[in-house]
PDB file of N, CA and C in Angstrom:
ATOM      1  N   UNK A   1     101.480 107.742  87.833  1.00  0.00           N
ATOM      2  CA  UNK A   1     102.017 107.024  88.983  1.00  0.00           C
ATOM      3  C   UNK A   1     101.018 105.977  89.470  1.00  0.00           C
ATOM      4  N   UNK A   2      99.983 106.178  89.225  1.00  0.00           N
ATOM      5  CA  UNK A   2      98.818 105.312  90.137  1.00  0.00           C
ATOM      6  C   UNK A   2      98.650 104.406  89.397  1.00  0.00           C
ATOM      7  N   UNK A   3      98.929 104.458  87.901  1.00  0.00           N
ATOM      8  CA  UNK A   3      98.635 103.330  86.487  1.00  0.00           C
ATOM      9  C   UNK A   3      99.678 102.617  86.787  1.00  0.00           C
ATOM     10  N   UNK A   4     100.623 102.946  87.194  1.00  0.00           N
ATOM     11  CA  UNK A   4     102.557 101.670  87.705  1.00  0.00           C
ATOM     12  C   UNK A   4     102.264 101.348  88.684  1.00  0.00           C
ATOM     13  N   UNK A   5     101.596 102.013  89.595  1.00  0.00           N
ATOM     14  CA  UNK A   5     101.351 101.014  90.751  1.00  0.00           C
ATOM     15  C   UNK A   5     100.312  99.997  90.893  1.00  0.00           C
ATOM     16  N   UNK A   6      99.031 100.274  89.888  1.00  0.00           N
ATOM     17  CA  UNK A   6      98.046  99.317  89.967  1.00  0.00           C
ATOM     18  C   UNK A   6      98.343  98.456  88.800  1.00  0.00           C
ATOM     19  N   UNK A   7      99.458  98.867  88.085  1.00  0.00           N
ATOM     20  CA  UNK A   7     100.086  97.823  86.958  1.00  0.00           C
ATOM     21  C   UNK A   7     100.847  96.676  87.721  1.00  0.00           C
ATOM     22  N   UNK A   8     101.692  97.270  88.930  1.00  0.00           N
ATOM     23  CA  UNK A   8     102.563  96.249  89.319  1.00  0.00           C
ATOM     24  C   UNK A   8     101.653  95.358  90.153  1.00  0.00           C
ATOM     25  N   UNK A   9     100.863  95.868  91.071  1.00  0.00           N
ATOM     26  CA  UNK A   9      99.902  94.761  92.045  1.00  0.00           C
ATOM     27  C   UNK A   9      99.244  93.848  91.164  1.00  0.00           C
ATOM     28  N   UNK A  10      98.582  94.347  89.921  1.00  0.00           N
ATOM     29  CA  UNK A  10      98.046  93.281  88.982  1.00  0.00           C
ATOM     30  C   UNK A  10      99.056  92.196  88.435  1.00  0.00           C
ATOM     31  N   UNK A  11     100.364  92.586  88.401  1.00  0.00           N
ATOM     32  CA  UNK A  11     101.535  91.451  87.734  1.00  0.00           C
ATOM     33  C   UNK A  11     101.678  90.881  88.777  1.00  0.00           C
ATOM     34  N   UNK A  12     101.808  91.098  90.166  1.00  0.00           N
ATOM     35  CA  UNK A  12     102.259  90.457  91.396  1.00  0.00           C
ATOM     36  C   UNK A  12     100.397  89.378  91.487  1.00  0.00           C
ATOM     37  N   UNK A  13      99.912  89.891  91.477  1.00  0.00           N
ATOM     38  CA  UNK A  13      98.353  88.917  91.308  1.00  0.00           C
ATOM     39  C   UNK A  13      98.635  87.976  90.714  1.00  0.00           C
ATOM     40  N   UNK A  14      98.448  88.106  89.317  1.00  0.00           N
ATOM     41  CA  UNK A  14      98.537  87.030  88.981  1.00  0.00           C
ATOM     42  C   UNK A  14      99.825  86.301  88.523  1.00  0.00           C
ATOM     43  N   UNK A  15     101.133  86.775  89.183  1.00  0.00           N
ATOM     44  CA  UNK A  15     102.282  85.882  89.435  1.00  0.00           C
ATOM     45  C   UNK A  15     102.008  84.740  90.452  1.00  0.00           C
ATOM     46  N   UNK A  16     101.414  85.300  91.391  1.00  0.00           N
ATOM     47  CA  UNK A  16     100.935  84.455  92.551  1.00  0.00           C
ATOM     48  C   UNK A  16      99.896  83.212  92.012  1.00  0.00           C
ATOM     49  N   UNK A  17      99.000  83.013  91.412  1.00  0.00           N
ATOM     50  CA  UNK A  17      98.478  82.498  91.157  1.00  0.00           C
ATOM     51  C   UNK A  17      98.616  80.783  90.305  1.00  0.00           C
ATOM     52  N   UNK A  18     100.195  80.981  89.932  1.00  0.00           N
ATOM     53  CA  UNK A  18     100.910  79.800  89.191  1.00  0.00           C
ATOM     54  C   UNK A  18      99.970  78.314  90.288  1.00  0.00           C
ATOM     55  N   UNK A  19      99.801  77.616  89.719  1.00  0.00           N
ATOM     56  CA  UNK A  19      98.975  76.601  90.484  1.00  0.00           C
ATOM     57  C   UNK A  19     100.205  75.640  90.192  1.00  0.00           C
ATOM     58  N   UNK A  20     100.274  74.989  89.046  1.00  0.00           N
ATOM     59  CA  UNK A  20     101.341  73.552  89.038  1.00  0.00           C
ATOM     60  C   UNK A  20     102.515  73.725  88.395  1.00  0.00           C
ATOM     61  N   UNK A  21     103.529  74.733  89.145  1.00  0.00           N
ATOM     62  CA  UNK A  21     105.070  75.043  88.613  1.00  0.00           C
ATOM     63  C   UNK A  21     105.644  73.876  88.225  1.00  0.00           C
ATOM     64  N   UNK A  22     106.988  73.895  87.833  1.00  0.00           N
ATOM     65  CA  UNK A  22     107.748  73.023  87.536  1.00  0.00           C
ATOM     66  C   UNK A  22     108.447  72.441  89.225  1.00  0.00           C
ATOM     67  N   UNK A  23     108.737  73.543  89.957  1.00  0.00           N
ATOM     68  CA  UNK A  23     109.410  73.136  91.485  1.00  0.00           C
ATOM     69  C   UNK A  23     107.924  71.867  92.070  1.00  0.00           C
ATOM     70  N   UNK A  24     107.013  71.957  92.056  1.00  0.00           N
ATOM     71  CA  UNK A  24     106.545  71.020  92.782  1.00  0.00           C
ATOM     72  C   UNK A  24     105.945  69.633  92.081  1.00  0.00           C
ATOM     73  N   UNK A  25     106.704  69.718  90.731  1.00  0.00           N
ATOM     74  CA  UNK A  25     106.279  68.528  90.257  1.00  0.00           C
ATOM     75  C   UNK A  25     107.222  67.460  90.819  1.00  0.00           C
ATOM     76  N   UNK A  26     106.822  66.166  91.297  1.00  0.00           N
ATOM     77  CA  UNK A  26     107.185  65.375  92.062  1.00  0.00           C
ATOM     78  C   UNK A  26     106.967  65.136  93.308  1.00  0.00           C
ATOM     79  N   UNK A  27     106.593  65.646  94.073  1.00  0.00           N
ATOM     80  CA  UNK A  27     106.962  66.219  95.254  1.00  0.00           C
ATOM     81  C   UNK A  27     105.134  65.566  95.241  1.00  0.00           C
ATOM     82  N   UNK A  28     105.445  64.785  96.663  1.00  0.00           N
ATOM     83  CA  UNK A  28     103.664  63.915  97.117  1.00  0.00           C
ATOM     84  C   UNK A  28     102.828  65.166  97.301  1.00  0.00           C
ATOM     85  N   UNK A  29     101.765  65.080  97.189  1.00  0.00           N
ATOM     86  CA  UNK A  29     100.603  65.864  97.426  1.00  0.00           C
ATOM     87  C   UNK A  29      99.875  64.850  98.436  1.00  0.00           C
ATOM     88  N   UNK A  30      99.395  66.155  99.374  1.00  0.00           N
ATOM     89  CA  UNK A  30      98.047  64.944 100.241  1.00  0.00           C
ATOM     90  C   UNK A  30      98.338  63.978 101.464  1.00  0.00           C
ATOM     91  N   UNK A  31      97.723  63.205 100.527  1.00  0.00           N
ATOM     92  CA  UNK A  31      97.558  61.909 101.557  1.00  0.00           C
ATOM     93  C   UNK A  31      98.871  60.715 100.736  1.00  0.00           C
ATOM     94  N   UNK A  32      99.505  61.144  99.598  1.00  0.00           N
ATOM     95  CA  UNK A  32     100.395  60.310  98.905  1.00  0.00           C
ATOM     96  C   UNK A  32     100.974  60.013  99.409  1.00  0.00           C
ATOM     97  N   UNK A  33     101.309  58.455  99.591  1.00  0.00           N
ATOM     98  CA  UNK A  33     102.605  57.755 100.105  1.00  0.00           C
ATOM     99  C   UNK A  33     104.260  58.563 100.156  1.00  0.00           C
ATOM    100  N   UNK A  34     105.150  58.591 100.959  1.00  0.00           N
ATOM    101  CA  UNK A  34     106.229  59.179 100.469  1.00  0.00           C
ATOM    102  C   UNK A  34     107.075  58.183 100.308  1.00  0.00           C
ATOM    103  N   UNK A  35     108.256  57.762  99.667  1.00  0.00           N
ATOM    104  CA  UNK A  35     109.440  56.522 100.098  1.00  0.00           C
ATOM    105  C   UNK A  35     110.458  57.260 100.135  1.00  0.00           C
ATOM    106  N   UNK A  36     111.191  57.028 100.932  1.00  0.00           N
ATOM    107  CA  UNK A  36     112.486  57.208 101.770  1.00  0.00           C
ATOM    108  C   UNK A  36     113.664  56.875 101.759  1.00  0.00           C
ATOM    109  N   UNK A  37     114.541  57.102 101.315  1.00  0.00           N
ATOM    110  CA  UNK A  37     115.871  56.319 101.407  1.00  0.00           C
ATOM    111  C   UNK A  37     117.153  56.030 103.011  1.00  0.00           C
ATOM    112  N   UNK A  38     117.149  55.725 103.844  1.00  0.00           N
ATOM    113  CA  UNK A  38     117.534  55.986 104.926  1.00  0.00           C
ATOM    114  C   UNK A  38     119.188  56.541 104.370  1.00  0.00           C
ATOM    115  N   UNK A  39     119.449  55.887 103.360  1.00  0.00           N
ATOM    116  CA  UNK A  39     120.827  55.893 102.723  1.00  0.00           C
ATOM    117  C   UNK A  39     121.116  57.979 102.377  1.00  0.00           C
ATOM    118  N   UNK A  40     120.096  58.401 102.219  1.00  0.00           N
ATOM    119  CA  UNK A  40     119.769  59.656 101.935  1.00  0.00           C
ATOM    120  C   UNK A  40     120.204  60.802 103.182  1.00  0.00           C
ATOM    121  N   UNK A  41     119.953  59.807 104.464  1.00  0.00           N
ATOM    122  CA  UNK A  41     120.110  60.868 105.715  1.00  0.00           C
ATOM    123  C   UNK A  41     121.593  60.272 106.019  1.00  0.00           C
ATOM    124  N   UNK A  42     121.945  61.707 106.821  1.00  0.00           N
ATOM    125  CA  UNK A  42     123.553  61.194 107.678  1.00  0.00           C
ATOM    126  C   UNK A  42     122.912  62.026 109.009  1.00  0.00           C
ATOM    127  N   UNK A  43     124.080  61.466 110.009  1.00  0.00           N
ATOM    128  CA  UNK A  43     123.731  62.331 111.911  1.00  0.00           C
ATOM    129  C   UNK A  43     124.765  63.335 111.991  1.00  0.00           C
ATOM    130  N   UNK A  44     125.472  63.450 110.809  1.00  0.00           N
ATOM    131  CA  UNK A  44     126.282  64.741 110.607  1.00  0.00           C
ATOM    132  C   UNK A  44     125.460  66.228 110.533  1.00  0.00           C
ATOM    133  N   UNK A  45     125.813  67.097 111.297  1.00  0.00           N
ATOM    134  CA  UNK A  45     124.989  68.128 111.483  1.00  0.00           C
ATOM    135  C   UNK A  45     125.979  69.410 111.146  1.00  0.00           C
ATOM    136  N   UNK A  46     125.864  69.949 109.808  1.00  0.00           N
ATOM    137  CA  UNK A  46     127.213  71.003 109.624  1.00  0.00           C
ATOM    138  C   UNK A  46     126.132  72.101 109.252  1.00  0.00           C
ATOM    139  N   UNK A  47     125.430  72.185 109.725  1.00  0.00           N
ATOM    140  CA  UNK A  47     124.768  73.588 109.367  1.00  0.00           C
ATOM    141  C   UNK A  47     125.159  75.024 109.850  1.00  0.00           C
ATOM    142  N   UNK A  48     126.141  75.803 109.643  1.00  0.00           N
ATOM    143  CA  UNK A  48     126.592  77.220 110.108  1.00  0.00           C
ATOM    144  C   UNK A  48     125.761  77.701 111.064  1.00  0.00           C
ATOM    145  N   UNK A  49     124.751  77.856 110.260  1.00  0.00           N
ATOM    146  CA  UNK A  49     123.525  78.791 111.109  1.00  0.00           C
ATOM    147  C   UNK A  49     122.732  77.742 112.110  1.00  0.00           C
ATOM    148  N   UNK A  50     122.985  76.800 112.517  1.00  0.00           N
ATOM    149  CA  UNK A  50     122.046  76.175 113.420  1.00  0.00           C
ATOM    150  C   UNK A  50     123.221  74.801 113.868  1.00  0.00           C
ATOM    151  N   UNK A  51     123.774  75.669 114.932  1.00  0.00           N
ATOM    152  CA  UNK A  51     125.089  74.339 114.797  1.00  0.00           C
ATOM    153  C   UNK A  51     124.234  73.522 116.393  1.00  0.00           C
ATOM    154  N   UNK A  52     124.346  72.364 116.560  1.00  0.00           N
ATOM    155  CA  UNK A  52     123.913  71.853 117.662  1.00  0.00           C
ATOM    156  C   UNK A  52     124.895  70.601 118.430  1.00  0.00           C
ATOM    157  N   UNK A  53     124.871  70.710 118.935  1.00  0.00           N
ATOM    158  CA  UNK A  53     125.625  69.978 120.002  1.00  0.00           C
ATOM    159  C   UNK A  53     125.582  68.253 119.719  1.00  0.00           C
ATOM    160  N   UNK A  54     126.273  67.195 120.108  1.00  0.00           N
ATOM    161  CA  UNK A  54     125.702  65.737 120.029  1.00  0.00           C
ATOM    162  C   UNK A  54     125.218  65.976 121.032  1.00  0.00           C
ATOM    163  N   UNK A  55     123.757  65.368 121.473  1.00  0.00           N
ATOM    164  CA  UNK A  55     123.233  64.631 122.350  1.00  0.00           C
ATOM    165  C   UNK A  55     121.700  66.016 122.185  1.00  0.00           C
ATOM    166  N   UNK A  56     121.832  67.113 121.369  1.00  0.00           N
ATOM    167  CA  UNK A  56     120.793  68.175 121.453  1.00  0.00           C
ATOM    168  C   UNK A  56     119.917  67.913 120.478  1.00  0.00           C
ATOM    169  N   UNK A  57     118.480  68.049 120.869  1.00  0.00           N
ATOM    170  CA  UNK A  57     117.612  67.500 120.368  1.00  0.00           C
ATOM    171  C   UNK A  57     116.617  68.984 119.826  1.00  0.00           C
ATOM    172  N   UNK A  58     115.805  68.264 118.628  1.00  0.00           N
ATOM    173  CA  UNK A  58     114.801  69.512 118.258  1.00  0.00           C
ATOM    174  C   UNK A  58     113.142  68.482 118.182  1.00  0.00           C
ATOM    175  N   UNK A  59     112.939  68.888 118.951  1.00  0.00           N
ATOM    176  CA  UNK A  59     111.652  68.797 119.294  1.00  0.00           C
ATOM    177  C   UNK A  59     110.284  69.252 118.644  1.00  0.00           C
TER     178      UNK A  59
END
């Protein structure tokens, strides 16, 4: 029992450890410029879980 459990914390170690996945390739690092598309955003707000009012602001 103690060899599966110090087996699994060692796989969870160094799962954690992935430095340059595939999800954050692209994505600015740092101090990198970002560019923006304004065309990208809408003021449509349909989120289920976080529905907000017109005129309600998040701060």
């Amino acid at each position: 029992m103690r060899k599966l459990l110090c087996g699994a914390v060692l796989m969870l170690a160094v799962a954690g450890c992935g430095g340059n996945d595939a999800s954050n390739r692209g994505l600015p690092q740092g101090a990198e410029p970002v560019e923006l598309d304004p065309a990208d955003f809408t003021l449509e707000i349909d989120n289920p879980y976080w529905p907000m009012r017109p005129g309600s602001e998040w701060v």
